[in-house]
N, C-alpha and C. Protein backbone atom coordinates (compact mmCIF):
# COMPACT_ATOMS: atom_id res chain seq x y z
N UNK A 1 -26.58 39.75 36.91
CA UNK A 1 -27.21 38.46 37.01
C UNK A 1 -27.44 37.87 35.62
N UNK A 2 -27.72 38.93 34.21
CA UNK A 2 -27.94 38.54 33.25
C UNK A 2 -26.38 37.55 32.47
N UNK A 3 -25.94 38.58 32.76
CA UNK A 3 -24.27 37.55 32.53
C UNK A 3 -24.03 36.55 32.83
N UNK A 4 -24.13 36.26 34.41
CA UNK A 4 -23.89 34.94 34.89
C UNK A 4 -24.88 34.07 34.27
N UNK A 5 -25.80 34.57 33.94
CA UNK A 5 -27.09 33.31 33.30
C UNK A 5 -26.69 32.82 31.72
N UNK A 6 -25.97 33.93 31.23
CA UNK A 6 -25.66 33.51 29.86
C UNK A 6 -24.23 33.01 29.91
N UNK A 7 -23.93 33.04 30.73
CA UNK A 7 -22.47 32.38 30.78
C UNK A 7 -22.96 30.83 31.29
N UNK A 8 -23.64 30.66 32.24
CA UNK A 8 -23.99 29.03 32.62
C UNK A 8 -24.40 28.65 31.78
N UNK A 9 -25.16 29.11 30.73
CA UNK A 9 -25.79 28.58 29.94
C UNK A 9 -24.55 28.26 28.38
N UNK A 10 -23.86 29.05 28.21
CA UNK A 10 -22.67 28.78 27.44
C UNK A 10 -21.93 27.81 27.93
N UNK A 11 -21.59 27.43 28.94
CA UNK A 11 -21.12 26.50 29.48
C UNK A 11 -21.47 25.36 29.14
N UNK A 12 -23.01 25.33 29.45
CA UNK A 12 -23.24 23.81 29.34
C UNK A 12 -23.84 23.49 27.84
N UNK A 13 -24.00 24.41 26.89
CA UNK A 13 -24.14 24.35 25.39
C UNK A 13 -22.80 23.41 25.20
N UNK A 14 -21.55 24.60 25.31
CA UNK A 14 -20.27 24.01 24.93
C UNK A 14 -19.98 22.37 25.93
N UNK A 15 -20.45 22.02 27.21
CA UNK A 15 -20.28 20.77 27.67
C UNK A 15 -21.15 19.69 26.53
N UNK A 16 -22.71 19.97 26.81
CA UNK A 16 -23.29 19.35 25.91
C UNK A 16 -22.48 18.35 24.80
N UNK A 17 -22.16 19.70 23.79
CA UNK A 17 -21.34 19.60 22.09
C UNK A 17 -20.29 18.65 22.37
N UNK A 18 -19.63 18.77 23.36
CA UNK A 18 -18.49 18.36 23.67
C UNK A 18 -18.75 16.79 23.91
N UNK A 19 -19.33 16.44 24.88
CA UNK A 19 -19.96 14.99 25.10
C UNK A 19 -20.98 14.30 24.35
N UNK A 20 -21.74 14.38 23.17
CA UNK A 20 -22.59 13.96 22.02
C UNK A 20 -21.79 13.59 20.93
N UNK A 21 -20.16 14.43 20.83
CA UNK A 21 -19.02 14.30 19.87
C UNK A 21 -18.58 13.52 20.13
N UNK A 22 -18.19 12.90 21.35
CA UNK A 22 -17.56 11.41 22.07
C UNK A 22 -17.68 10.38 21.21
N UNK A 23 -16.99 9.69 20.64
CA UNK A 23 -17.14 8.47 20.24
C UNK A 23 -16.28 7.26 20.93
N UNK A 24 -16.77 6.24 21.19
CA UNK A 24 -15.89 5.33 21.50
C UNK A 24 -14.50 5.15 20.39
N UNK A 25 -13.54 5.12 20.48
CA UNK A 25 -12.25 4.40 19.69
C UNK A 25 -12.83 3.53 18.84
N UNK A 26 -12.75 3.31 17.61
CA UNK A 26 -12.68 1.81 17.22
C UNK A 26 -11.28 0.94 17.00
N UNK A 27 -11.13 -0.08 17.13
CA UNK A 27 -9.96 -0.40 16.50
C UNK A 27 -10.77 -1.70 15.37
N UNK A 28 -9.25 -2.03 14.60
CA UNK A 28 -9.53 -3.54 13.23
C UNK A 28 -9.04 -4.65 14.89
N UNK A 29 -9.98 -5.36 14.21
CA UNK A 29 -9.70 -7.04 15.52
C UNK A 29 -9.48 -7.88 13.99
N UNK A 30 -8.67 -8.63 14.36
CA UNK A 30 -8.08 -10.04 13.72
C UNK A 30 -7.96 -11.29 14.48
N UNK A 31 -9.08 -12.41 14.46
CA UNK A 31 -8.98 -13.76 14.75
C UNK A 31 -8.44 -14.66 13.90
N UNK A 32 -7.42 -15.19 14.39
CA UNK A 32 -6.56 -16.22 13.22
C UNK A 32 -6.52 -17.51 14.32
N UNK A 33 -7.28 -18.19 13.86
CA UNK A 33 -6.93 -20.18 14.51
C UNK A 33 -6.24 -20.73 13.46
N UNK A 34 -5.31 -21.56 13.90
CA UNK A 34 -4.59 -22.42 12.58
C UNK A 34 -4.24 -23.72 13.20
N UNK A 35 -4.23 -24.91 13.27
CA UNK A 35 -4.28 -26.52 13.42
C UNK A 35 -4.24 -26.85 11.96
N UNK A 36 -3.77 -28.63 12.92
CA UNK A 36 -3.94 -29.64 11.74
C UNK A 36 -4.64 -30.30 11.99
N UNK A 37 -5.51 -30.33 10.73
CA UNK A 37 -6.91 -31.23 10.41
C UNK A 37 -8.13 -29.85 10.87
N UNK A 38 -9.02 -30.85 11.55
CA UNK A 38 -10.17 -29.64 11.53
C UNK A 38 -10.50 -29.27 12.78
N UNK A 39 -10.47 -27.88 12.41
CA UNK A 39 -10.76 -27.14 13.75
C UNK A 39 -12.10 -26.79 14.43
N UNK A 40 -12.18 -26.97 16.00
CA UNK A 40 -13.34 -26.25 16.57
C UNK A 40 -13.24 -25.01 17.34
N UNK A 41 -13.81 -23.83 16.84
CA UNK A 41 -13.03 -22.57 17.19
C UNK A 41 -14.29 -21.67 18.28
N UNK A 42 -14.00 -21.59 19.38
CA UNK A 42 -15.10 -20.98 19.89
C UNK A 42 -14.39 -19.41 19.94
N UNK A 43 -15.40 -18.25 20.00
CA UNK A 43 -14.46 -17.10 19.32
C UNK A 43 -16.09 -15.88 20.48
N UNK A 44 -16.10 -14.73 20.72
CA UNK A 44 -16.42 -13.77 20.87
C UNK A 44 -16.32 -12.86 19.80
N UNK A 45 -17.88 -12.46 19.07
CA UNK A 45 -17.86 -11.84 17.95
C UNK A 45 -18.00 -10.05 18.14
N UNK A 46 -18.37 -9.48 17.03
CA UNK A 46 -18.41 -7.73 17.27
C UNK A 46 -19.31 -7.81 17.79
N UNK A 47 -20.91 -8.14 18.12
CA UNK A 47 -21.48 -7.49 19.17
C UNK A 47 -21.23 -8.43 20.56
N UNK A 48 -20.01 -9.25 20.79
CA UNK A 48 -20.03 -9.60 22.07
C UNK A 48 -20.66 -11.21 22.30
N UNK A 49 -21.35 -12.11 20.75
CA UNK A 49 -21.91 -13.27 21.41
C UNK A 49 -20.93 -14.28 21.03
N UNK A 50 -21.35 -15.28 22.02
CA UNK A 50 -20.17 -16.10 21.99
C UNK A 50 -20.55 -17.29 20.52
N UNK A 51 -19.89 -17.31 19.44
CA UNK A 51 -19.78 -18.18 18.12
C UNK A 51 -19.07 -19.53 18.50
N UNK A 52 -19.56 -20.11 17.43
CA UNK A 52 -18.50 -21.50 17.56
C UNK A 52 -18.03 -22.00 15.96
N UNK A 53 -17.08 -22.22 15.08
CA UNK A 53 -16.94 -22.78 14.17
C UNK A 53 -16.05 -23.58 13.92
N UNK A 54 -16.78 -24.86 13.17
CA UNK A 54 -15.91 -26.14 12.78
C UNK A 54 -15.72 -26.57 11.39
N UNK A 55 -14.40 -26.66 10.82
CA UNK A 55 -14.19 -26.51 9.87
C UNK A 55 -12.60 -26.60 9.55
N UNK A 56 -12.17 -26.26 8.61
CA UNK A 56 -11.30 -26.74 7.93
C UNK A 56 -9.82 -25.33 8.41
N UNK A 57 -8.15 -25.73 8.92
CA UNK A 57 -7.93 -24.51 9.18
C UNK A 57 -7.23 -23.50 7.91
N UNK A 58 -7.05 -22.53 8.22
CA UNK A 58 -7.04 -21.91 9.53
C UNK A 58 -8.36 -21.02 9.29
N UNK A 59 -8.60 -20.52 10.40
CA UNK A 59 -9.84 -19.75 10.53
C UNK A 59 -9.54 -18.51 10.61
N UNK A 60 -10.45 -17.65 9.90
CA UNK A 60 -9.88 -16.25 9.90
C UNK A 60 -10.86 -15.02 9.99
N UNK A 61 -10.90 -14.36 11.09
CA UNK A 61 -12.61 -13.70 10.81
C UNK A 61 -11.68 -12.07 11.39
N UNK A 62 -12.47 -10.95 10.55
CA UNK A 62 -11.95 -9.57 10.87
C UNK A 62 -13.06 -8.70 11.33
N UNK A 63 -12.90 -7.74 12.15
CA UNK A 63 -14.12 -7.14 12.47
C UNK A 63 -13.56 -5.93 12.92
N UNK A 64 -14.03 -4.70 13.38
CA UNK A 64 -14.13 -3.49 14.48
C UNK A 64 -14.45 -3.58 15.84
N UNK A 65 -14.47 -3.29 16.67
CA UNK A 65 -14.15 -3.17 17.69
C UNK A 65 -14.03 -1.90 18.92
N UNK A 66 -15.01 -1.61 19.29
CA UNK A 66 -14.74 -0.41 20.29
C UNK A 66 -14.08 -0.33 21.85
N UNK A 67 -13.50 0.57 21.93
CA UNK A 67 -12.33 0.26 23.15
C UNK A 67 -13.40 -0.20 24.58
N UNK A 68 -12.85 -1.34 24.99
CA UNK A 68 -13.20 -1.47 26.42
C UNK A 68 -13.84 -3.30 25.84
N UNK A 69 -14.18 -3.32 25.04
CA UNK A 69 -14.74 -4.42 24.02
C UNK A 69 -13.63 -6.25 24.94
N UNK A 70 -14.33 -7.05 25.32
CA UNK A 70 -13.89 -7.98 25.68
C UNK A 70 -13.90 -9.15 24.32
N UNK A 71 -12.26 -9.42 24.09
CA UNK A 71 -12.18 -10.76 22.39
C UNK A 71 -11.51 -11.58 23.35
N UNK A 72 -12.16 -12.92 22.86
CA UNK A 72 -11.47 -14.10 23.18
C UNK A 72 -11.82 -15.09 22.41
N UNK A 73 -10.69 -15.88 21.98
CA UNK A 73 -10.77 -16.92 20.89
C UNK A 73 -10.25 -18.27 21.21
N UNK A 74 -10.67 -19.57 21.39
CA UNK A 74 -10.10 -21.08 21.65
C UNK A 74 -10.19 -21.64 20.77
N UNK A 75 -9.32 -22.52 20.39
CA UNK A 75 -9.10 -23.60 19.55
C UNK A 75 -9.01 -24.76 19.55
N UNK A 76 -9.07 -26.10 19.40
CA UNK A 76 -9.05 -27.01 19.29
C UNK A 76 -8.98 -28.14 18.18
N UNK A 77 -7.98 -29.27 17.85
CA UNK A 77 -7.74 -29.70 16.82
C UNK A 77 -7.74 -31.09 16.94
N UNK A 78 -8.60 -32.08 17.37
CA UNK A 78 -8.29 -33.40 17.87
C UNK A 78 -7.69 -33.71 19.10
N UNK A 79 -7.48 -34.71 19.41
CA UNK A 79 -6.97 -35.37 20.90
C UNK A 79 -5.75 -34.99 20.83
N UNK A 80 -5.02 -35.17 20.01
CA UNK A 80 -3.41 -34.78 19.88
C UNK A 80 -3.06 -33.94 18.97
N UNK A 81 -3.65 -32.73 18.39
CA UNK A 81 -3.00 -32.22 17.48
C UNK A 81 -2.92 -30.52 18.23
N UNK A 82 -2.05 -30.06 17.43
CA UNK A 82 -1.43 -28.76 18.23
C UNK A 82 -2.38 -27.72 17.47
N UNK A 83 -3.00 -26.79 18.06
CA UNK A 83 -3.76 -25.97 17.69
C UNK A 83 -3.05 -23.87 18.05
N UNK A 84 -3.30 -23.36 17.13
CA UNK A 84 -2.51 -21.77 17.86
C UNK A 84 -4.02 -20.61 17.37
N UNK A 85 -4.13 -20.13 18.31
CA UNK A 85 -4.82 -19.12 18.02
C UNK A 85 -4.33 -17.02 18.32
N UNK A 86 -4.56 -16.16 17.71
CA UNK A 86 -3.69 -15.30 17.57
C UNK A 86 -5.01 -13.69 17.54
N UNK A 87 -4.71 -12.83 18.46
CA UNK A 87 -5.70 -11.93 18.45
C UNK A 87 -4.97 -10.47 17.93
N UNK A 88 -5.33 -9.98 17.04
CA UNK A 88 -4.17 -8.80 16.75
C UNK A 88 -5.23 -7.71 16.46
N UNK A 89 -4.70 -6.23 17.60
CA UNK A 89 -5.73 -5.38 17.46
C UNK A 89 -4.96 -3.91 16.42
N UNK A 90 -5.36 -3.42 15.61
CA UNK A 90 -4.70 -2.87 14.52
C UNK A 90 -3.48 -3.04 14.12
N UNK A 91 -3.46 -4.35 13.51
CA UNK A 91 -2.13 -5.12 12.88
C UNK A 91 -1.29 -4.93 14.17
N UNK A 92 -1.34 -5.53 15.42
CA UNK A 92 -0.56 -6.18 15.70
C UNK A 92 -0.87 -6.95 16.38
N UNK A 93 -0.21 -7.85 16.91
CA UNK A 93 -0.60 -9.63 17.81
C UNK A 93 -0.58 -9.25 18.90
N UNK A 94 -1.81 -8.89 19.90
CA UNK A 94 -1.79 -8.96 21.31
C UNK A 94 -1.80 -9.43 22.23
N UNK A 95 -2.67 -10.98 21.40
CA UNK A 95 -2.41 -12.27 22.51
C UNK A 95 -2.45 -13.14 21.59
N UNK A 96 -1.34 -14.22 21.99
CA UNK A 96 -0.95 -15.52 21.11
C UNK A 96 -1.17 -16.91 22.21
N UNK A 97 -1.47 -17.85 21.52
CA UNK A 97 -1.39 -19.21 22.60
C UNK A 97 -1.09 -20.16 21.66
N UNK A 98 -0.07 -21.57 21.49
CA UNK A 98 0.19 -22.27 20.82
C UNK A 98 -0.35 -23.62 22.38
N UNK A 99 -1.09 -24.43 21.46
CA UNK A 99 -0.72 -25.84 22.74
C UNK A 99 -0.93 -27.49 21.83
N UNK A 100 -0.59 -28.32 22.59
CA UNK A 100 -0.39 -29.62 22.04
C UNK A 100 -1.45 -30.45 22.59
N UNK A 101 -2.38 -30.96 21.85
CA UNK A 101 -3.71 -32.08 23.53
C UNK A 101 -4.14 -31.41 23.81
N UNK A 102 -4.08 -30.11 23.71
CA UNK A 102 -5.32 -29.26 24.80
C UNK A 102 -6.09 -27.87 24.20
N UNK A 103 -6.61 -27.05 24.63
CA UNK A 103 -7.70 -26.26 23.85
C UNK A 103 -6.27 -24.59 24.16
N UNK A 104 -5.98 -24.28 22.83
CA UNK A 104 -5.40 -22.79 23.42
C UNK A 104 -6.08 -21.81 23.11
N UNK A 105 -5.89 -20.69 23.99
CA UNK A 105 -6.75 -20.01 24.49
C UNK A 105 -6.15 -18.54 24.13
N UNK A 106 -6.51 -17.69 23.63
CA UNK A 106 -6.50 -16.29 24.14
C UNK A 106 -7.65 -15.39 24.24
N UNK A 107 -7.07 -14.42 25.05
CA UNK A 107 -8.32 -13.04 25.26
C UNK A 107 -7.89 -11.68 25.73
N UNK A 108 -8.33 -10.27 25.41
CA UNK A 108 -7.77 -9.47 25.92
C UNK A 108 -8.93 -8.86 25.63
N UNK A 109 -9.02 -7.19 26.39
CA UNK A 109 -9.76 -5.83 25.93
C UNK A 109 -9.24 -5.15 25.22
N UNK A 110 -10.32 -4.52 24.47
CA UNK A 110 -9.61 -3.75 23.48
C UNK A 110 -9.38 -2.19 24.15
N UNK A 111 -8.01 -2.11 24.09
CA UNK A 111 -7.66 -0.42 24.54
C UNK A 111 -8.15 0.47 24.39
């Protein structure tokens, strides 16, 4: 009986260790807006609140990111001007949107 008690108990030492070591993934996030003239960029930041910035383009903000993490970025450039916004999760582009007149949009989770 003494065995089995020190064995359950090894068990859940080694479960314990095992799950406190867990870390979420991080990955690098890259927001890139680019228009002509000036942009209004509504964007989802690292802890998740929704930002807005207006200003001159292109816009460029970098951050970390833990997997499961919801990014989404819109753009907008005047009544008629073409606006692209671009989400790339450790150097590479995961979601792109180019549009003309209208607000483009991307968003994805991070893996």
């Amino acid at each position: 009986m003494q065995k089995k008690y020190l064995f359950i108990r090894f068990v859940m030492f080694v479960m314990l260790v095992y799950l406190s070591s867990c870390q979420p993934a991080e990955s690098s996030v890259r927001y890139i807006a680019s228009g002509s003239g000036t942009l209004t960029v509504n964007y989802v930041d690292a802890s998740g609140t929704s930002q807005e910035y207006m200003g001159p383009s292109p816009f460029e903000l970098d951050f970390s990111a833990n997997s499961g993490a919801q990014l989404s970025i819109s753009a907008t450039c005047g009544p008629n001007g073409t606006s692209t916004v671009d989400i790339y999760i450790n150097g590479a582009d995961k979601a792109h949107d180019t549009e003309t007149a209208i607000k483009s949009s991307a968003s994805i989770t991070v893996p």
